[in-house]
C-alpha atoms as a PDB file:
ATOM      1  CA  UNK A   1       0.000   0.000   0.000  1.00  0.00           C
ATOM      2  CA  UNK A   2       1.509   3.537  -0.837  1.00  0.00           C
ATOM      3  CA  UNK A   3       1.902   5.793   1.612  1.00  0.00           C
ATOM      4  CA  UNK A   4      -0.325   8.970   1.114  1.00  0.00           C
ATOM      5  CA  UNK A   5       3.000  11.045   2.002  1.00  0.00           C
ATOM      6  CA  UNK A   6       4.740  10.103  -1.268  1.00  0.00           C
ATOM      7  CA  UNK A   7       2.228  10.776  -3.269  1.00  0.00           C
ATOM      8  CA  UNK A   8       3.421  12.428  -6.460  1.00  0.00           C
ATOM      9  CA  UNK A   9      -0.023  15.545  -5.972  1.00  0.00           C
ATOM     10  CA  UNK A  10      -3.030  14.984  -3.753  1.00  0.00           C
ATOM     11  CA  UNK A  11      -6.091  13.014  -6.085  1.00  0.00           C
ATOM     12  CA  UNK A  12      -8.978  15.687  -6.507  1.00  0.00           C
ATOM     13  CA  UNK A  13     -12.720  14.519  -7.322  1.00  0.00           C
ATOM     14  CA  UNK A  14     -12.944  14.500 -10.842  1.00  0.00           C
ATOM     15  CA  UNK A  15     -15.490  17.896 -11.591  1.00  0.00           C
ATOM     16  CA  UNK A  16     -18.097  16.867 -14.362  1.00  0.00           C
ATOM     17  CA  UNK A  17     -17.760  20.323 -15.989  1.00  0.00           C
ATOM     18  CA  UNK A  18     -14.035  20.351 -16.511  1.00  0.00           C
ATOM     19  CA  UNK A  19     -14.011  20.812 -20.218  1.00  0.00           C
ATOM     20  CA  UNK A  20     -11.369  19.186 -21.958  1.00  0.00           C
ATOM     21  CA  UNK A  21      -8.870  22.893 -22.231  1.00  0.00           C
ATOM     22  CA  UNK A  22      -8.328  22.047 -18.193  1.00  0.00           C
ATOM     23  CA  UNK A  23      -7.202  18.653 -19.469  1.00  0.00           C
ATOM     24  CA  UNK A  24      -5.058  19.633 -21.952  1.00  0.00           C
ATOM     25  CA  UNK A  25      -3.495  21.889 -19.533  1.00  0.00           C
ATOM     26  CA  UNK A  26      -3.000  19.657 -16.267  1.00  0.00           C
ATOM     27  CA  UNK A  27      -1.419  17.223 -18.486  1.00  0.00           C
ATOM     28  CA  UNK A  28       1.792  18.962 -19.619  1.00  0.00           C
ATOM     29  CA  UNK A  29       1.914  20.932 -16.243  1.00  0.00           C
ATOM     30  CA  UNK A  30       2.192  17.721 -14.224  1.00  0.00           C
ATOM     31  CA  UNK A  31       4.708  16.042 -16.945  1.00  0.00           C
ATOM     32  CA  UNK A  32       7.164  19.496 -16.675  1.00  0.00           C
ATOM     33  CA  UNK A  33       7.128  19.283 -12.364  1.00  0.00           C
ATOM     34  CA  UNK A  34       8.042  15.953 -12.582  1.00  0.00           C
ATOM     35  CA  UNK A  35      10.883  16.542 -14.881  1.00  0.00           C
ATOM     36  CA  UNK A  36      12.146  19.514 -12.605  1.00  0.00           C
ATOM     37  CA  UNK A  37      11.356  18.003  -9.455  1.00  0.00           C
ATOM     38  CA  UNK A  38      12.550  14.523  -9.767  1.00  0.00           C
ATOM     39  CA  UNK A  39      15.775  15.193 -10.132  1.00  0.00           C
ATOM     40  CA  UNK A  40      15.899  17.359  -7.602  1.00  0.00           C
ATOM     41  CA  UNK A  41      14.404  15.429  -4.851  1.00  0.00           C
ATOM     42  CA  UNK A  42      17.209  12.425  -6.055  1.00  0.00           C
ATOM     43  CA  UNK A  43      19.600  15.298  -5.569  1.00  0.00           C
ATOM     44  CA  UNK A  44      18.231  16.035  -1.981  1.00  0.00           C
ATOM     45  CA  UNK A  45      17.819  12.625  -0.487  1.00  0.00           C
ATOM     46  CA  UNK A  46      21.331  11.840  -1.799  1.00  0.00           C
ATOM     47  CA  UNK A  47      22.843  14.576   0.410  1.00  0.00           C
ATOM     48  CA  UNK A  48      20.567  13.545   3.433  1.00  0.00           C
ATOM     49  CA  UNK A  49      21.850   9.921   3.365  1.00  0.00           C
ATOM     50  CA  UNK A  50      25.668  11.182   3.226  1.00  0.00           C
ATOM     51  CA  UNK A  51      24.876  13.688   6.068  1.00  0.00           C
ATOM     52  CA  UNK A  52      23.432  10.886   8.386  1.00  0.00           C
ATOM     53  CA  UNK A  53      26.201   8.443   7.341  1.00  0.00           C
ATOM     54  CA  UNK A  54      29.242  11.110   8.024  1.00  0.00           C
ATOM     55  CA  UNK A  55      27.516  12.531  11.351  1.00  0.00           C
ATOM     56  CA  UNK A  56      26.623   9.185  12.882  1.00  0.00           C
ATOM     57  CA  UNK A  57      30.287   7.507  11.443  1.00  0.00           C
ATOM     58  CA  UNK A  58      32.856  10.217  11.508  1.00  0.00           C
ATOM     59  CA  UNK A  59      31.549  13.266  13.404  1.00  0.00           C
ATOM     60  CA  UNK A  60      29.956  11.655  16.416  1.00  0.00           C
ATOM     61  CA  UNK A  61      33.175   9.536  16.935  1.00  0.00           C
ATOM     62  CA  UNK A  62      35.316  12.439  16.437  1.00  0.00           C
ATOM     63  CA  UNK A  63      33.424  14.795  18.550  1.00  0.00           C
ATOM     64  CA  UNK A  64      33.638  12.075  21.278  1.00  0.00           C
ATOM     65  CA  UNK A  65      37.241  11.888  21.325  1.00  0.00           C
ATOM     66  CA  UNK A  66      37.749  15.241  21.551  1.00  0.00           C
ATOM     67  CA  UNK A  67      35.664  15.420  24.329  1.00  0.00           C
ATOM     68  CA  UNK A  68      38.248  12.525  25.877  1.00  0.00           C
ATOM     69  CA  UNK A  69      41.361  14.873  25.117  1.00  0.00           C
ATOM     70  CA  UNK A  70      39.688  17.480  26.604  1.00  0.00           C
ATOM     71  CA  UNK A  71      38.448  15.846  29.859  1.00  0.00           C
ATOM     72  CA  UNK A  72      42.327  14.561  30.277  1.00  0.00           C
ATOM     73  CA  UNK A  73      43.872  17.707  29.295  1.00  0.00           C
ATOM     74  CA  UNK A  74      42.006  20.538  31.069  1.00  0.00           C
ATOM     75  CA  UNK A  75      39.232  18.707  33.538  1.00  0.00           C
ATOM     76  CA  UNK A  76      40.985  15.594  34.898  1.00  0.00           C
ATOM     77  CA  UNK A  77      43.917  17.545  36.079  1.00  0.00           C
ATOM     78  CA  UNK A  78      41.684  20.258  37.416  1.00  0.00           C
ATOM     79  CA  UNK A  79      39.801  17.608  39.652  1.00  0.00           C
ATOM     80  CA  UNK A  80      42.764  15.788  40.872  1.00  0.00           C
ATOM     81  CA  UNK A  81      44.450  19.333  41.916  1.00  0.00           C
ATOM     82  CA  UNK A  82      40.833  20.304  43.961  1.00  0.00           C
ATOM     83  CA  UNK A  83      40.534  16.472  45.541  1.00  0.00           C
ATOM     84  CA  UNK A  84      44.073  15.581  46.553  1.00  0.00           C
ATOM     85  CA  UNK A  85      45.969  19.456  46.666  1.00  0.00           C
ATOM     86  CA  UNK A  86      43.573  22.159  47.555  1.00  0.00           C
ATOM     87  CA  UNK A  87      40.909  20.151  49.857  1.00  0.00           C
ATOM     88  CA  UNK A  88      43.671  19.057  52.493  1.00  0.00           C
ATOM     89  CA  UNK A  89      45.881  22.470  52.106  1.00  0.00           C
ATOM     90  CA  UNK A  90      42.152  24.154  53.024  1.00  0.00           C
ATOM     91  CA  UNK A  91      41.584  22.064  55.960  1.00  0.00           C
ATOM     92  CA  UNK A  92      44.624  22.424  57.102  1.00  0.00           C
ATOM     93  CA  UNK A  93      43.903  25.970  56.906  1.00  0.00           C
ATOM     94  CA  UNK A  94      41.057  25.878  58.959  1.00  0.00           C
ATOM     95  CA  UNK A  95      42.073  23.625  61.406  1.00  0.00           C
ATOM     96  CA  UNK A  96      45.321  25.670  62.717  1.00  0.00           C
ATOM     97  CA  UNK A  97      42.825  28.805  62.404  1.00  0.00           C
ATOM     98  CA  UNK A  98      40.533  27.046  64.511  1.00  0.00           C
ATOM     99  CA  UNK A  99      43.607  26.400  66.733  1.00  0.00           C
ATOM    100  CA  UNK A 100      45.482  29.563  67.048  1.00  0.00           C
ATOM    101  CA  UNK A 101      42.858  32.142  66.578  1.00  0.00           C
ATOM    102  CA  UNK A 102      39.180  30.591  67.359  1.00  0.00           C
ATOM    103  CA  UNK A 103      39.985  28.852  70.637  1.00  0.00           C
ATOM    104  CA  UNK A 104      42.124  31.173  71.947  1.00  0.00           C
ATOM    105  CA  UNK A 105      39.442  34.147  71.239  1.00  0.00           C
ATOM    106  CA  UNK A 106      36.700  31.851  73.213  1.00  0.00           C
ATOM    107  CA  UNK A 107      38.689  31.586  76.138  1.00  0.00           C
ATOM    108  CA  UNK A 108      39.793  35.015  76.370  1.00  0.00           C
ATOM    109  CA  UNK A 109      36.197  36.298  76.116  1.00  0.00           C
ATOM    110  CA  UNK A 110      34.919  33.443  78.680  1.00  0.00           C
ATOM    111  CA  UNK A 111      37.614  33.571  81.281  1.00  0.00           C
ATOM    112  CA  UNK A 112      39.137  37.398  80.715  1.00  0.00           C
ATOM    113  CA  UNK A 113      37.252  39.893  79.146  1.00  0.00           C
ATOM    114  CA  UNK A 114      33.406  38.766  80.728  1.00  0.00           C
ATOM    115  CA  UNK A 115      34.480  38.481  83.875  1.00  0.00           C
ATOM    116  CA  UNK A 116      36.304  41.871  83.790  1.00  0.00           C
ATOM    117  CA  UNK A 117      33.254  43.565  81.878  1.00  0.00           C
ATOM    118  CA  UNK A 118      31.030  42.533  84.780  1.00  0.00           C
ATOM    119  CA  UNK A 119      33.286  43.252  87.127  1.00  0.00           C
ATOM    120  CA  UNK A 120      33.421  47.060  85.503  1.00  0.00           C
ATOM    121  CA  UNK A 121      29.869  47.056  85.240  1.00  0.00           C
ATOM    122  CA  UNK A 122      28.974  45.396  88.892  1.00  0.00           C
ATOM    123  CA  UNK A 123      31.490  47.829  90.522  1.00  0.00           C
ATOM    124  CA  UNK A 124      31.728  50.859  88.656  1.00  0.00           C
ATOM    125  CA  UNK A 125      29.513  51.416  85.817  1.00  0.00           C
ATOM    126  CA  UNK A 126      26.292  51.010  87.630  1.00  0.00           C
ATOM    127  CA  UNK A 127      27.242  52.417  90.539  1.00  0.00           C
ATOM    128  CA  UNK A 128      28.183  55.583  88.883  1.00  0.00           C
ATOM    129  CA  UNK A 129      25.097  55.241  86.870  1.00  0.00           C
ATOM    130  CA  UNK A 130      22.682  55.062  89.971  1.00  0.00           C
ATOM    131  CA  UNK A 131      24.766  58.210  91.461  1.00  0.00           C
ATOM    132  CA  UNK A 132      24.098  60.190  88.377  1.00  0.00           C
ATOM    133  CA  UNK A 133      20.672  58.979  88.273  1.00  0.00           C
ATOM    134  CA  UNK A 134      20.229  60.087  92.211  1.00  0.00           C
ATOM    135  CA  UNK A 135      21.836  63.483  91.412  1.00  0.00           C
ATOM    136  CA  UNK A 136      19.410  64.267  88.411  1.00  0.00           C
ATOM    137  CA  UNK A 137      16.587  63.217  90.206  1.00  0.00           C
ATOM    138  CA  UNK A 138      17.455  65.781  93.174  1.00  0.00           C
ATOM    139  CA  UNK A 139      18.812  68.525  91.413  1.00  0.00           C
ATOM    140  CA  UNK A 140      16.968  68.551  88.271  1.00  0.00           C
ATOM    141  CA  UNK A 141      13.677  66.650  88.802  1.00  0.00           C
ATOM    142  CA  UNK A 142      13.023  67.160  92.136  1.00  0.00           C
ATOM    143  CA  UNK A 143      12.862  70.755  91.904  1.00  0.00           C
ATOM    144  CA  UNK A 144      11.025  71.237  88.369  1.00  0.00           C
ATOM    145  CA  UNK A 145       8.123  68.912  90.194  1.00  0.00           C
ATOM    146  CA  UNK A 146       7.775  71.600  92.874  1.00  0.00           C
ATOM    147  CA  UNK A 147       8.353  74.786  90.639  1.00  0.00           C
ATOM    148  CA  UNK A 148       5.547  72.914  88.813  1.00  0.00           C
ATOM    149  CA  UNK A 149       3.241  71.707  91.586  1.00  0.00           C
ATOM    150  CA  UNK A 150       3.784  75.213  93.826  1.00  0.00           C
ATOM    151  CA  UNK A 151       3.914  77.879  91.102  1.00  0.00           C
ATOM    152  CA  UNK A 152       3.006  77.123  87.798  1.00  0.00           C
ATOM    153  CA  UNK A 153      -0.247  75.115  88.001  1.00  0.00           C
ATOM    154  CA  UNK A 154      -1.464  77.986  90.771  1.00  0.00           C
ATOM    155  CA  UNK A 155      -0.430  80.806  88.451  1.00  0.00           C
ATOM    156  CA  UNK A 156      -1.638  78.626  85.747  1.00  0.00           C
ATOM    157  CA  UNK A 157      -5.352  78.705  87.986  1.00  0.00           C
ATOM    158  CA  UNK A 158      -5.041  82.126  88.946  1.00  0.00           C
ATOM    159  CA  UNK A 159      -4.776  82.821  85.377  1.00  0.00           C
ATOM    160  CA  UNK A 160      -7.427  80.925  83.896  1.00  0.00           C
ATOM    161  CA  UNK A 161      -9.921  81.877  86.241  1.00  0.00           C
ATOM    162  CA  UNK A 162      -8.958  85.686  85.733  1.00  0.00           C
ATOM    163  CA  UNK A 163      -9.601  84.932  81.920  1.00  0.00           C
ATOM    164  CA  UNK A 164     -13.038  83.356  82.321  1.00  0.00           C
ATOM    165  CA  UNK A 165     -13.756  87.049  84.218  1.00  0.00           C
ATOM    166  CA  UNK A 166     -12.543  88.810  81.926  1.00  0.00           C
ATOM    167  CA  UNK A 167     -13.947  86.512  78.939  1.00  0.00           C
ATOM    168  CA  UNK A 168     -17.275  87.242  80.659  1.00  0.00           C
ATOM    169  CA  UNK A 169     -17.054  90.757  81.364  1.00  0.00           C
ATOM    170  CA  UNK A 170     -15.506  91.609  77.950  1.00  0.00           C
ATOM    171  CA  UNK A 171     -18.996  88.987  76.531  1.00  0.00           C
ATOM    172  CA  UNK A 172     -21.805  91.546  78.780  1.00  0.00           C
ATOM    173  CA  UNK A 173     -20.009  94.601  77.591  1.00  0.00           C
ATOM    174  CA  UNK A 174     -20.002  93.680  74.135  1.00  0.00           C
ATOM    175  CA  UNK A 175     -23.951  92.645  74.135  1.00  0.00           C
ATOM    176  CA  UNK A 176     -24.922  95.443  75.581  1.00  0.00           C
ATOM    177  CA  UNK A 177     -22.715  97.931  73.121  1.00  0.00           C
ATOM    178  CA  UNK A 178     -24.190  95.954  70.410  1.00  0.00           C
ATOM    179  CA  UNK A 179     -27.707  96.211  71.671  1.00  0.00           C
ATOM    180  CA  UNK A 180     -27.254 100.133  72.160  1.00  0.00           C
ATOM    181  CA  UNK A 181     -25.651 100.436  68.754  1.00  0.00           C
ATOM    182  CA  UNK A 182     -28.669  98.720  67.219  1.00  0.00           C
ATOM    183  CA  UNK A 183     -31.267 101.493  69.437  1.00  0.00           C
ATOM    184  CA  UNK A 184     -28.726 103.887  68.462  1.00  0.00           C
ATOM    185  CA  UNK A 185     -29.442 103.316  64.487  1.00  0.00           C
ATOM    186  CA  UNK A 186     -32.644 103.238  65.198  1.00  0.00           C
ATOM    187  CA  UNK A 187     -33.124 106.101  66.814  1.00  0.00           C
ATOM    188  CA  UNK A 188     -31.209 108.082  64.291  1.00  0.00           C
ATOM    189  CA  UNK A 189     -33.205 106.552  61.313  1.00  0.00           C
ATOM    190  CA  UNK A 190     -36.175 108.284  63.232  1.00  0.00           C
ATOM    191  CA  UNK A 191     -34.585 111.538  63.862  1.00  0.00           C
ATOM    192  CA  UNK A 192     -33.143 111.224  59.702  1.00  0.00           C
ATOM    193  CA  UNK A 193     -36.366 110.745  58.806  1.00  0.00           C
ATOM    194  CA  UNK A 194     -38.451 113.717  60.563  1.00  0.00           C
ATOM    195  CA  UNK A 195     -35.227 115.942  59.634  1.00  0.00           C
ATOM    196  CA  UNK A 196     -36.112 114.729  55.898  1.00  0.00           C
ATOM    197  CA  UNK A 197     -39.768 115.417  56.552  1.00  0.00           C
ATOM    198  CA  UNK A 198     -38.763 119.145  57.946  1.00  0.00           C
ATOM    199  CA  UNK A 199     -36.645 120.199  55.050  1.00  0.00           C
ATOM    200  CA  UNK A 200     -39.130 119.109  52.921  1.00  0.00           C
ATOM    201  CA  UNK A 201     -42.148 120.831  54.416  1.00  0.00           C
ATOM    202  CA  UNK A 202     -39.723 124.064  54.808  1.00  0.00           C
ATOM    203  CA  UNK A 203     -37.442 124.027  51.427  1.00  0.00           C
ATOM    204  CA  UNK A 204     -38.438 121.584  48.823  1.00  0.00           C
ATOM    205  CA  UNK A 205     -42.552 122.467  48.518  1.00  0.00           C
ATOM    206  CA  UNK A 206     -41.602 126.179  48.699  1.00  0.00           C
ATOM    207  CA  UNK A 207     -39.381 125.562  45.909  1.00  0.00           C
ATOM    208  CA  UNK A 208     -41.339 123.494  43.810  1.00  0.00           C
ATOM    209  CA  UNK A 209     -43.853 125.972  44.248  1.00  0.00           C
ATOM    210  CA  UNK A 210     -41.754 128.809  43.513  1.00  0.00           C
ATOM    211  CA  UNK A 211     -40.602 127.349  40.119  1.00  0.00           C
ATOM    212  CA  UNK A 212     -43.743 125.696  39.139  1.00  0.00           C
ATOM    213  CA  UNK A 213     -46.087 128.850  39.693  1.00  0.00           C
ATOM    214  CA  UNK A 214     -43.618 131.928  39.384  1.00  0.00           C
ATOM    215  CA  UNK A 215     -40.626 131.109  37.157  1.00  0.00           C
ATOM    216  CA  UNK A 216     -42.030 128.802  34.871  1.00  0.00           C
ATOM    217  CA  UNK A 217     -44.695 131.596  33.685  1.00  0.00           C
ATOM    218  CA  UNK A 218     -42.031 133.758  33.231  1.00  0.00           C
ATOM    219  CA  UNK A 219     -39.725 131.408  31.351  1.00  0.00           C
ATOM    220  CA  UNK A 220     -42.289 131.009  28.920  1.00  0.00           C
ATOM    221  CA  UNK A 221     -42.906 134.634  29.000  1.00  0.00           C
ATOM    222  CA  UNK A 222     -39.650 135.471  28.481  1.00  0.00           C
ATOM    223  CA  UNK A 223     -38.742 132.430  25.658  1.00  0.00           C
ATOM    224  CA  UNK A 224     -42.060 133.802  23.548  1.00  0.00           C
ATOM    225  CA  UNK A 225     -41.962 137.479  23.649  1.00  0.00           C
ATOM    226  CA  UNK A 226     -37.846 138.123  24.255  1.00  0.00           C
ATOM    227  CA  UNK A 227     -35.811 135.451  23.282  1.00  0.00           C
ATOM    228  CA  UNK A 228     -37.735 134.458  19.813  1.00  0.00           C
ATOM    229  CA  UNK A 229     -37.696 138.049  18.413  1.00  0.00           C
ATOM    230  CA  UNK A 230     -34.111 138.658  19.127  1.00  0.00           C
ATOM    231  CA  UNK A 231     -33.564 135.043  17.596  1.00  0.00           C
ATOM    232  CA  UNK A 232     -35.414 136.007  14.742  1.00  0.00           C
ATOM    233  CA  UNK A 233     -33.737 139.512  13.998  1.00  0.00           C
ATOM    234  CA  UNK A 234     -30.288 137.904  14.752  1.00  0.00           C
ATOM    235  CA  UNK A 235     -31.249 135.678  11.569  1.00  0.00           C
ATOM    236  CA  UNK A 236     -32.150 138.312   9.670  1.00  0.00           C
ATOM    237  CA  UNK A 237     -28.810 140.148  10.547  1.00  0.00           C
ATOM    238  CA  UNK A 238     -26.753 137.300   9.679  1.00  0.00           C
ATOM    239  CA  UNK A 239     -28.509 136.833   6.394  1.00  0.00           C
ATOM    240  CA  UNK A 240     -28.007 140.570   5.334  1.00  0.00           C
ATOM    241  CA  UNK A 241     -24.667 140.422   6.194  1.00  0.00           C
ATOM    242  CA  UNK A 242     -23.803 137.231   4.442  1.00  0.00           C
ATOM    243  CA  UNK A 243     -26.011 138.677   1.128  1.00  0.00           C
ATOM    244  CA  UNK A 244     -23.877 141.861   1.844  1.00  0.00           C
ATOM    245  CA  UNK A 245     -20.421 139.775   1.567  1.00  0.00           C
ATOM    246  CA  UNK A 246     -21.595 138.394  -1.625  1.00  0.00           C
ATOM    247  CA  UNK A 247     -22.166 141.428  -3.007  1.00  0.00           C
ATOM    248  CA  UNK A 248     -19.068 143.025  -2.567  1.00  0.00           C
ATOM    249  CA  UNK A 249     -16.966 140.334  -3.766  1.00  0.00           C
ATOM    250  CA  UNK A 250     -19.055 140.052  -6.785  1.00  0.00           C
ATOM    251  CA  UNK A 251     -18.205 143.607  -7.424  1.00  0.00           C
ATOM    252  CA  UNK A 252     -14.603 143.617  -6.845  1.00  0.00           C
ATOM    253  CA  UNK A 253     -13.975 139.909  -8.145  1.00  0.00           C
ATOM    254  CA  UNK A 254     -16.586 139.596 -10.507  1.00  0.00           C
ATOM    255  CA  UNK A 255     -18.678 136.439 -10.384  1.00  0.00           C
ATOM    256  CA  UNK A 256     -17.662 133.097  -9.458  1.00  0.00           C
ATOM    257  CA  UNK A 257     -16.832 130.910 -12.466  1.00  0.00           C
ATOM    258  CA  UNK A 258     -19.281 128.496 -13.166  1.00  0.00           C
ATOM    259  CA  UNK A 259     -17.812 124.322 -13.079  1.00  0.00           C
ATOM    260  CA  UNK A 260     -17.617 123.683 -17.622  1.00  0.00           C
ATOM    261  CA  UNK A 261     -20.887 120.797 -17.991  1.00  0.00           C
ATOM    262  CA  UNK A 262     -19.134 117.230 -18.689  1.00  0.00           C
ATOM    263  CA  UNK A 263     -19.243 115.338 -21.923  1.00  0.00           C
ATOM    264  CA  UNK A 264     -19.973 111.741 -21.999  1.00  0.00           C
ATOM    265  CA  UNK A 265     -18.339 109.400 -24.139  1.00  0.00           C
ATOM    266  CA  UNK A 266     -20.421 108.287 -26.783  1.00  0.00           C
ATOM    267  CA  UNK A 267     -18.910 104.956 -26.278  1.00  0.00           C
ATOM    268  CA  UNK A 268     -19.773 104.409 -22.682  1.00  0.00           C
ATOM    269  CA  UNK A 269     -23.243 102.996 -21.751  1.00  0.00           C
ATOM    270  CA  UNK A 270     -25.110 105.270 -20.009  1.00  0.00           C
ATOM    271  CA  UNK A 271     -28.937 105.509 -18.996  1.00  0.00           C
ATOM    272  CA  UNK A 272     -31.633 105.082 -22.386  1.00  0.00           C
ATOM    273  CA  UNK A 273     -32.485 108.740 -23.545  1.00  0.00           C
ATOM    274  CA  UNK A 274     -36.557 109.235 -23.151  1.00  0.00           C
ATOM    275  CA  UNK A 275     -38.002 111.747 -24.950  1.00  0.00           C
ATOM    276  CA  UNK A 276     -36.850 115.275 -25.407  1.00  0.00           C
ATOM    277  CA  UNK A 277     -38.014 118.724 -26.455  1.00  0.00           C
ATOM    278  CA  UNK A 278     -36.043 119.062 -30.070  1.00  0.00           C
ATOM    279  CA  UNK A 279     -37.058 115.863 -30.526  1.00  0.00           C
ATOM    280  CA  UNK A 280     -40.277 113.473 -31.143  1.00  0.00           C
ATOM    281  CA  UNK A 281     -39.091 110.423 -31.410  1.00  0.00           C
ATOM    282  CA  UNK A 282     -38.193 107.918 -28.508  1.00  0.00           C
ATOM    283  CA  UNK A 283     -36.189 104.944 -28.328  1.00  0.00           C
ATOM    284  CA  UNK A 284     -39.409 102.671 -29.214  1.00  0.00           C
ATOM    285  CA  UNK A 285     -39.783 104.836 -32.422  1.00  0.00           C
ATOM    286  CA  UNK A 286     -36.317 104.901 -33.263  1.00  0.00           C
ATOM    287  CA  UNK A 287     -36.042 100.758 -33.075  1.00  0.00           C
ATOM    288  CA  UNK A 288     -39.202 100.373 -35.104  1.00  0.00           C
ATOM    289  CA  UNK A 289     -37.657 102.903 -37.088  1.00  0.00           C
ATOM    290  CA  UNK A 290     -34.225 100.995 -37.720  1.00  0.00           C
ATOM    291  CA  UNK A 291     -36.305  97.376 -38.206  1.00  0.00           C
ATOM    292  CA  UNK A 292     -38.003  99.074 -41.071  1.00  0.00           C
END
């Protein structure tokens, strides 16, 4: 049975409306990628064969040995120098370390340094440390409790209590300054108000009646019969005056030159001419005229 790997192209369901151009065409195809192909593939497996024959036959065993010369050259001397050289030199080592520096340390600390640091500290250190203590406490503590128990916390009383009389004094003379502020603006809005009523009763209506039945009248008096004439004559001055003006320059300078009329182009448009006085024809006539 062939194995569906090395088959040459996958089989396809045959299609019953392939016409027979697809044949002619799949034929000739397939027949040129085997020719290319084949020889290629030969070409291909050939080199895979020689590459698993020299790796597993030539390579592998040379690799090993060199691996061999290596481990004799470079790791075999390194582990013999560790095991049988370095390992005893470094106990060795440690053991006279152990000897000359470790022990001895131990039994200097146990038998002379301890004892003589509690010694130091049985007979000298604490003692001096319970003196200073005692000292502090009488000449420092001692004294700051009874500053603080005899002066401050009754100065500290007397004080508070003096500020919650004063707090309360300064609270009752505050209310009531606020309470106869308020009367205070009170009162004056009455008195501002009957002042305002006075000066109105005695200045403003005598005013307003002054200037509403006296000088009003006599405003209008004074605007109709006065003021209008004068205006009116004033007019009549400056028009004289002005006419006068004219007149003399017209005599001494002759008169003014009169702007020369402008002439249109007959070439620019311009508005349609209507009808005229030398004329009798209009524009309507003239085109009926021109299409006859």
């Amino acid at each position: 049975m062939q194995d569906k790997k090395t088959e040459p192209w996958p089989a396809r369901p045959q299609q019953a409306d392939e016409g027979c151009l697809v044949a002619a065409i799949r034929l000739p195809l397939r027949i040129v990628m085997v020719v290319l192909v084949v020889p290629l593939r030969l070409v291909w497996d050939a080199l895979v064969a020689v590459g698993r024959f020299l790796g597993r036959y030539l390579l592998l065993p040379l690799a090993k040995a060199i691996g061999w010369v290596l481990y004799g050259v470079f790791v075999w001397p390194c582990e013999m120098l560790w095991r049988y050289v370095l390992t005893p030199i470094g106990r060795g080592l440690a053991w006279l370390g152990r000897v000359l520096i470790v022990i001895p340390a131990v039994w200097l600390y146990a038998h002379v340094l301890a004892p003589v640091g509690r010694a130091l500290w049985d007979y000298v250190l604490a003692p001096l440390g319970r003196g200073l203590a005692w000292l502090g406490r009488v000449l420092v503590v001692v004294p700051l409790l009874a500053v603080w128990r005899w002066v401050l916390v009754p100065v500290g009383r007397a004080l508070a209590a003096v500020g919650r009389a004063v707090g309360a004094v300064l609270a009752v003379v505050g209310r009531e300054i606020w309470d106869a502020l308020r009367v205070a603006w009170r009162i004056a809005g009455y008195v501002s108000r009957a002042v305002g009523r006075a000066l109105r009763w005695l200045i403003v209506d005598p005013l307003r009646w002054v200037y509403r039945t006296v000088l009003t009248p006599v405003g209008h008096v004074v605007r109709d019969y006065v003021l209008a004439p004068v205006g009116r004559v004033a007019a009549s001055v400056r028009a004289a005056a002005r006419q006068a003006r004219a007149d003399v320059r017209r005599a001494l300078f002759g008169p003014p030159k009169q702007p020369e009329p402008l002439v249109r182009d007959q070439r620019e448009p311009g508005a349609p001419q209507g009808r005229t006085l030398d004329t009798s024809t209009t524009d309507l006539t003239k085109t009926a005229f021109i299409k006859e």
